[in-house]
Protein backbone atom coordinates (compact mmCIF):
# COMPACT_ATOMS: atom_id res chain seq x y z
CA UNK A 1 -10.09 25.04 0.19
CA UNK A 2 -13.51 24.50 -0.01
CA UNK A 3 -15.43 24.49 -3.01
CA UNK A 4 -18.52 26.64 -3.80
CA UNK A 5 -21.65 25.98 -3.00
CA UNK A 6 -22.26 25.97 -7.29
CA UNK A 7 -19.68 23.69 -8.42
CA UNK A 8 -20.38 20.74 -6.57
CA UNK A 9 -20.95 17.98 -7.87
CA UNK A 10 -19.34 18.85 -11.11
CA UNK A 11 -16.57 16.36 -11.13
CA UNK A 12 -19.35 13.62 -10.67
CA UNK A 13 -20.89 15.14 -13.97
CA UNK A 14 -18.08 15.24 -15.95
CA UNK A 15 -17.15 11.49 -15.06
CA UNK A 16 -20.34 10.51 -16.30
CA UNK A 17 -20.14 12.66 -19.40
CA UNK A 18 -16.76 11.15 -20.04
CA UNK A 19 -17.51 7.24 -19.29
CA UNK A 20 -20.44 8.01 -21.51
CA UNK A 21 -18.30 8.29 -24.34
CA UNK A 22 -15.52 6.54 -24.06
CA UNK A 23 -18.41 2.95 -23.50
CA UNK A 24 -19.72 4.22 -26.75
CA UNK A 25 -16.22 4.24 -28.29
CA UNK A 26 -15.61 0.99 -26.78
CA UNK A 27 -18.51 -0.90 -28.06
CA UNK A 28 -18.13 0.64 -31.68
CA UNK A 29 -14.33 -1.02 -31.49
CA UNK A 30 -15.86 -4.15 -30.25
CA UNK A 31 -18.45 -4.22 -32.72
CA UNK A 32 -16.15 -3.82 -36.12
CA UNK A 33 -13.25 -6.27 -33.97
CA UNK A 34 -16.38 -8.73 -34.07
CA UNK A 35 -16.78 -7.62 -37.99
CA UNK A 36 -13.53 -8.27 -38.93
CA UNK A 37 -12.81 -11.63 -37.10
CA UNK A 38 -15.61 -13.02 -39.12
CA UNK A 39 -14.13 -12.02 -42.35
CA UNK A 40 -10.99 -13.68 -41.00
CA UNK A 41 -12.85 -16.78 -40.50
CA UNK A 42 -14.65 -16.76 -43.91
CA UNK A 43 -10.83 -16.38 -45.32
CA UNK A 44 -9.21 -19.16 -42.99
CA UNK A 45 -12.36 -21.57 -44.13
CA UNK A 46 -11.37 -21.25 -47.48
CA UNK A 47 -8.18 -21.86 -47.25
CA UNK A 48 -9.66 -24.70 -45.19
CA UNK A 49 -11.16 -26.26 -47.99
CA UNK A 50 -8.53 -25.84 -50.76
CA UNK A 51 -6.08 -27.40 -48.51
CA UNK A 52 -8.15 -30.71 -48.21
CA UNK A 53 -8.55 -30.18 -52.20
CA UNK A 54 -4.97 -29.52 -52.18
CA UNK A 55 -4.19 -33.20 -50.30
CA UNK A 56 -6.67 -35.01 -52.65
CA UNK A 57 -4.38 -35.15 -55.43
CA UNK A 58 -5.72 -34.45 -59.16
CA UNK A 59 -9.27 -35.54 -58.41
CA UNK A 60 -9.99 -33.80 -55.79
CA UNK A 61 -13.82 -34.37 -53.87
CA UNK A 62 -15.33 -30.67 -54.32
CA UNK A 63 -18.15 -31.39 -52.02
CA UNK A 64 -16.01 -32.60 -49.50
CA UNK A 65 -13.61 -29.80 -50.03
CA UNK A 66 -17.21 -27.27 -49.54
CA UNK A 67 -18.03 -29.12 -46.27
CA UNK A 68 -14.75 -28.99 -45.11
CA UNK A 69 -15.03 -24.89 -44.93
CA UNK A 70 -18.56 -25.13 -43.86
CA UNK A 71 -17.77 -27.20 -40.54
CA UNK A 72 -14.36 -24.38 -40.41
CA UNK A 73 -16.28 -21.69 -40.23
CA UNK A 74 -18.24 -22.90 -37.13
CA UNK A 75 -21.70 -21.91 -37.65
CA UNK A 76 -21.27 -18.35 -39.14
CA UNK A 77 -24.27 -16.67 -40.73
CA UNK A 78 -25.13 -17.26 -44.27
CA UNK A 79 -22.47 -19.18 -45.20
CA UNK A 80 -21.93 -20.60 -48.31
CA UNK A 81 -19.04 -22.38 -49.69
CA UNK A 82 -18.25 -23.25 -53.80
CA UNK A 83 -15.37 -25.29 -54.72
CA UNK A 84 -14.30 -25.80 -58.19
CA UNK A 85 -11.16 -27.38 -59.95
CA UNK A 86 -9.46 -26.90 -63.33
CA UNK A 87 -6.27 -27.12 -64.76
CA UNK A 88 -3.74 -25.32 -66.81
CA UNK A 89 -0.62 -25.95 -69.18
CA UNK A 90 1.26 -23.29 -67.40
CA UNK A 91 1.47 -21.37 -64.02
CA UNK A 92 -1.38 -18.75 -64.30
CA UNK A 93 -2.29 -19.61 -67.64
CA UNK A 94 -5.54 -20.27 -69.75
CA UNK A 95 -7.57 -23.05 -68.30
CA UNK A 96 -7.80 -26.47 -70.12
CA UNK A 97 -9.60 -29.72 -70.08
CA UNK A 98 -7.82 -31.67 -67.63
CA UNK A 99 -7.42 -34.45 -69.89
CA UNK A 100 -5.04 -32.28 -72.40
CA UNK A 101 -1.66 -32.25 -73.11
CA UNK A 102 0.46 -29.43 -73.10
CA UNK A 103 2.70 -29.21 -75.96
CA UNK A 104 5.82 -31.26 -76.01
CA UNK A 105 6.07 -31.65 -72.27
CA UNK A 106 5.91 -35.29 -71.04
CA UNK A 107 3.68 -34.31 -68.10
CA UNK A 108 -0.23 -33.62 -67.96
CA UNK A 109 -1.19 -30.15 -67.01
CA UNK A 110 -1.25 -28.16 -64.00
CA UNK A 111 -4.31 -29.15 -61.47
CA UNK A 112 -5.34 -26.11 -59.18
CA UNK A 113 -8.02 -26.47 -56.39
CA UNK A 114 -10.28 -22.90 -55.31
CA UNK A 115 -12.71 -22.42 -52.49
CA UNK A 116 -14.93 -19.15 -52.84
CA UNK A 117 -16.52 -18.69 -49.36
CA UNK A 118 -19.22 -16.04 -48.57
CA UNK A 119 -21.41 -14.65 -45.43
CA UNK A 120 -22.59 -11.68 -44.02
CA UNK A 121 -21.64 -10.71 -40.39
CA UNK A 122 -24.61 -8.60 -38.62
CA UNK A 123 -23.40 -5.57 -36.71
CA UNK A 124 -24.49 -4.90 -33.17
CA UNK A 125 -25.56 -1.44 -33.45
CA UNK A 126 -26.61 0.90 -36.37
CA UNK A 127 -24.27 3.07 -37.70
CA UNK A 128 -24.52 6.32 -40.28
CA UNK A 129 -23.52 5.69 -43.30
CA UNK A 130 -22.74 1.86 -42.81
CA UNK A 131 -25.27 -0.92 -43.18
CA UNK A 132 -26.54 -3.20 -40.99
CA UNK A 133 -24.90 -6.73 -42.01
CA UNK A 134 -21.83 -6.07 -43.96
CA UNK A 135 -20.52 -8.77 -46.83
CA UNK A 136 -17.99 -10.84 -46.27
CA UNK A 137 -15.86 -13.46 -48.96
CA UNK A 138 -12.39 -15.82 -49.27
CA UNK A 139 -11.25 -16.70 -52.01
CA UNK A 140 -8.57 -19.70 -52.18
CA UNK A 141 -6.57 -21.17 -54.47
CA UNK A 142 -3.71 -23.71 -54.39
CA UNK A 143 -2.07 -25.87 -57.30
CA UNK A 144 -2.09 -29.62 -56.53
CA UNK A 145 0.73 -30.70 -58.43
């Protein structure tokens, strides 16, 4: 059957339309995939960090433990790394000088290593309601002994 005069080229139209959209849709996914696999980084390069902390033993080298997660997180945007120690007399308690004793138990208290990472990841295109470079932070913490 032949088609009237009128409606051709329609289908043409409506392909563009359609591709149109769904590239739009694709590039927003792309853009928050990109978003998100910078956070993950930030994370991993934290973790990064407290693990070389972690291997240290109960001094643990805090600026080597921050350059560790700033080489891990391979060049990403306003990154900044902090790493910090302290110790406790008991899992998840108060902190104490690392020097104390705890109580009557024969052994020192508990060393714990943490990496605080931070960065901002940029966004490709401008969304409502959402700003431009987004926030992004790890935390890590491990216990040594």
């Amino acid at each position: 059957m032949k088609k009237a005069r009128s409606q051709r080229g329609t289908g043409l139209i409506e392909l563009a339309l359609l591709f149109t959209t769904l590239m739009l849709l694709l590039l927003g996914v792309v853009d928050f995939a990109l978003a998100i696999q910078a956070q993950m980084v930030v994370s991993e390069a934290a973790c990064a960090g407290a693990h070389y902390g972690e291997f240290q033993g109960t001094s643990p080298n805090t600026t080597m433990m921050q350059t560790v997660a700033t080489n891990a997180a391979g060049g990403i945007s306003g990154f900044s790394a902090l790493a910090t120690k302290w110790c406790a007399c008991s899992s998840g308690g108060t902190a104490v000088s690392c020097s104390a004793t705890c109580g009557s138990s024969t052994y020192g208290p508990i060393v714990y290593v943490q990496v605080v990472t931070s960065a901002t990841a940029s966004l490709l295109f401008k969304y409502t309601g959402i700003p431009l470079t987004v926030p992004l932070s790890g935390v890590c913490i491990l216990r040594v002994q």
